[in-house]
Protein backbone atom coordinates (compact mmCIF):
# COMPACT_ATOMS: atom_id res chain seq x y z
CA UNK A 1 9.59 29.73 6.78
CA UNK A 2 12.02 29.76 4.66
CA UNK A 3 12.54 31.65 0.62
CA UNK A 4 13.00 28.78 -1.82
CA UNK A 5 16.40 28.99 -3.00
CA UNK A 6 17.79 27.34 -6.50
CA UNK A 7 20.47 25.92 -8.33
CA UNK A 8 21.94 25.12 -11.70
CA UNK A 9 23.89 22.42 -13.11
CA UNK A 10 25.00 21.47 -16.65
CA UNK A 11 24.56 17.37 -15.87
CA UNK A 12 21.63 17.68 -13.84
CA UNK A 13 23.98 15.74 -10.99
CA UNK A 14 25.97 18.13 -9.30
CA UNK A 15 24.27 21.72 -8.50
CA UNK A 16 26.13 25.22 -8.42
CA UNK A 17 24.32 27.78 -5.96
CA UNK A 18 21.98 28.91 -3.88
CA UNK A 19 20.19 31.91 -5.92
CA UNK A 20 17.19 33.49 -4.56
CA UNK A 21 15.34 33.07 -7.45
CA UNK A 22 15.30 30.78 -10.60
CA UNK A 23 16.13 33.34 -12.85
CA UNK A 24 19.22 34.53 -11.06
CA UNK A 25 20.05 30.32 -10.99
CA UNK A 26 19.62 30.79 -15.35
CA UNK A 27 21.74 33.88 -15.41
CA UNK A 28 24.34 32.40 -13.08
CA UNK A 29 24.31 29.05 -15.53
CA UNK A 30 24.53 30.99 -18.52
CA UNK A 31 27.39 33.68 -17.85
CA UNK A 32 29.40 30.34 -16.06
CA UNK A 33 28.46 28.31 -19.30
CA UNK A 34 30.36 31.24 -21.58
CA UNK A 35 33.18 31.72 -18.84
CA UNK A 36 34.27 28.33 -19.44
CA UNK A 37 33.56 28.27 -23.11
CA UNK A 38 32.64 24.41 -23.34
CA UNK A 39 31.63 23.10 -26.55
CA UNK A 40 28.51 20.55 -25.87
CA UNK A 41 26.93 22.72 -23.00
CA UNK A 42 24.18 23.31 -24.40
CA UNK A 43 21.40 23.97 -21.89
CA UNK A 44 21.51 25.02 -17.91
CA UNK A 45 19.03 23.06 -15.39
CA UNK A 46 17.56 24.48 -12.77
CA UNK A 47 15.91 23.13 -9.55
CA UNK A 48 15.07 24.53 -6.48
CA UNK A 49 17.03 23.15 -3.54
CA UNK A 50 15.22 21.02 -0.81
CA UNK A 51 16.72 21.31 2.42
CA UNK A 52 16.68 18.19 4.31
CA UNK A 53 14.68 17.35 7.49
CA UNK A 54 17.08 16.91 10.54
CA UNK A 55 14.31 14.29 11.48
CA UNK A 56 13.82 16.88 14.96
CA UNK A 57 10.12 16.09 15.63
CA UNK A 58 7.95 13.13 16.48
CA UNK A 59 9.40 11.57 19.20
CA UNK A 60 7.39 12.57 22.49
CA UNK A 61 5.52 9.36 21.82
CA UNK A 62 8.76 7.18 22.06
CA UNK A 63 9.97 9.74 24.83
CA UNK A 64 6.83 9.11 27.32
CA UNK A 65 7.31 5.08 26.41
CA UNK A 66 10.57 5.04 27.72
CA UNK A 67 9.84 6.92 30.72
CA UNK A 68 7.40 4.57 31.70
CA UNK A 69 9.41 1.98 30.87
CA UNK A 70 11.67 2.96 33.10
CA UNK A 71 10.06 3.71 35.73
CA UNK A 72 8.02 0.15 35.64
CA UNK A 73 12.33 -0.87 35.96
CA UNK A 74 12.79 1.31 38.79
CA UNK A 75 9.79 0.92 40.76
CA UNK A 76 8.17 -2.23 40.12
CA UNK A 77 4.53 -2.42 40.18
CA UNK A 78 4.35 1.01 42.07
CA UNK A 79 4.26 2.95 38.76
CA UNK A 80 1.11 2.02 37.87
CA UNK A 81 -0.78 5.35 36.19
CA UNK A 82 2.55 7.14 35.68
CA UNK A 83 2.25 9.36 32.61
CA UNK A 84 -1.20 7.74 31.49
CA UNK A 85 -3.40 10.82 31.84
CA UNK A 86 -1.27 12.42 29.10
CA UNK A 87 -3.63 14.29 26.55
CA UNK A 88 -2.92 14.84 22.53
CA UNK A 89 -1.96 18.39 23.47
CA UNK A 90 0.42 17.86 26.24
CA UNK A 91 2.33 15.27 23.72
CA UNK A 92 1.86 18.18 21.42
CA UNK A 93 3.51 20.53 23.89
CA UNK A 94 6.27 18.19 24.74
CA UNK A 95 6.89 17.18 20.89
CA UNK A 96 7.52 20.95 20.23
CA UNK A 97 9.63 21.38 23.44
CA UNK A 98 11.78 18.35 22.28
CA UNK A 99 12.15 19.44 18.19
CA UNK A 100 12.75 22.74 20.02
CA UNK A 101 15.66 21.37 22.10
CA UNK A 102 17.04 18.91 19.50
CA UNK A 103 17.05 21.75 16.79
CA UNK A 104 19.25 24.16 19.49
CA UNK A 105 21.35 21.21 20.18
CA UNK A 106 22.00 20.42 16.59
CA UNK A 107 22.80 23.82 15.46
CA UNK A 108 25.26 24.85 18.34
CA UNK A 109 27.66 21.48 17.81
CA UNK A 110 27.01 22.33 14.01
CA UNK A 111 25.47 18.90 13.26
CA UNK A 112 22.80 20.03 10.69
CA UNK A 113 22.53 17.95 8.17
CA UNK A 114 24.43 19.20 5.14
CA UNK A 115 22.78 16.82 1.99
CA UNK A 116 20.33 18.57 0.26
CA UNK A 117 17.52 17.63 -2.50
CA UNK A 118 17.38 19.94 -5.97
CA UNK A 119 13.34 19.24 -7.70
CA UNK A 120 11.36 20.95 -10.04
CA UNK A 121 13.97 20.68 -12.57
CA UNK A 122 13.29 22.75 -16.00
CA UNK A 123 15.82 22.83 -19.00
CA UNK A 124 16.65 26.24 -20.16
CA UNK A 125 18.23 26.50 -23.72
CA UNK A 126 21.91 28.54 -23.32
CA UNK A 127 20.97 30.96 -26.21
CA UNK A 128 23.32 31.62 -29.17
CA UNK A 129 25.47 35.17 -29.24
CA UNK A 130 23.83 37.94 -27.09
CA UNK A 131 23.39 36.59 -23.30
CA UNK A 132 19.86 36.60 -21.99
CA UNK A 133 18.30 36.15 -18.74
CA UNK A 134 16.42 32.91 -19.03
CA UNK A 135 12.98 34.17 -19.99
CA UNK A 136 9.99 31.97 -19.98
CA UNK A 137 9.47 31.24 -23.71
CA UNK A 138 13.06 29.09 -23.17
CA UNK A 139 11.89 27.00 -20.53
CA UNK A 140 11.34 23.19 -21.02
CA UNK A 141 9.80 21.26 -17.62
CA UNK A 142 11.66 18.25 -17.33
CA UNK A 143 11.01 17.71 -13.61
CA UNK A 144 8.06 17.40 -10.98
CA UNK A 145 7.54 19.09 -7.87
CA UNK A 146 5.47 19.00 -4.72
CA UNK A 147 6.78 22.44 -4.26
CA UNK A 148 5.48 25.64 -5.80
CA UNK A 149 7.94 26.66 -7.83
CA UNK A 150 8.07 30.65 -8.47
């Protein structure tokens, strides 16, 4: 599984990162916030980035359909009882040989999909003069998360 990994933006639309943690994400937002010395930045948000789901599992259902399916095409009535012994835990097997496959496929043409999610948003004050590193009594929740957030 993978670290959580988060971002920061100044409009809460467009995100700057990864970090590996949300305090590097408030550093990162508040040394870039002085760097570029706008007036009416304010605060940094943070939020950890969701990565999206390449949608890789699920489909030995719709796999063994088809097969029988075809084969009913192919063969007439002589395909009675193909594939309809199948157990939960050989469409198990064959779901996880599939997301296996599709995952492999995906990442050697490079087709991963490259949108991503940022939630568990929280507002963090740029402080005034000395540069800090975003401690907890400056935090402000603004967002919601499914996701434990660290």
């Amino acid at each position: 599984m993978l670290l959580p990994q988060f971002a920061y933006s100044f409009d809460r639309h467009s995100y700057t990162g990864p970090f590996d943690s949300r305090k590097d994400a408030i550093a990162a937002g508040i040394a870039r916030s002085r760097q570029l010395g706008a007036a009416g930045i304010d605060c940094v948000y943070v939020g950890m980035i969701v990565f999206p789901d390449p949608q890789a599992s699920g489909h030995a259902e719709e796999v063994i359909k088809n097969m029988v399916r075809r084969a009913r095409g192919a063969a007439g009535e002589s395909y009675e009882g193909y594939l309809t012994r199948v157990t939960e835990q050989q469409e198990a097997e064959l779901d996880e040989a599939i997301e296996r496959s599709v995952m492999d496929w995906l990442k050697k043409h490079e087709l991963m999909p490259q949108f991503t999610k940022v939630r568990g948003v929280s507002e963090h004050p740029i402080p005034v003069g000395q540069v800090t590193q975003g401690s907890p009594s400056d935090e402000v929740r603004v967002g919601t998360s499914d996701y434990q957030v660290g």
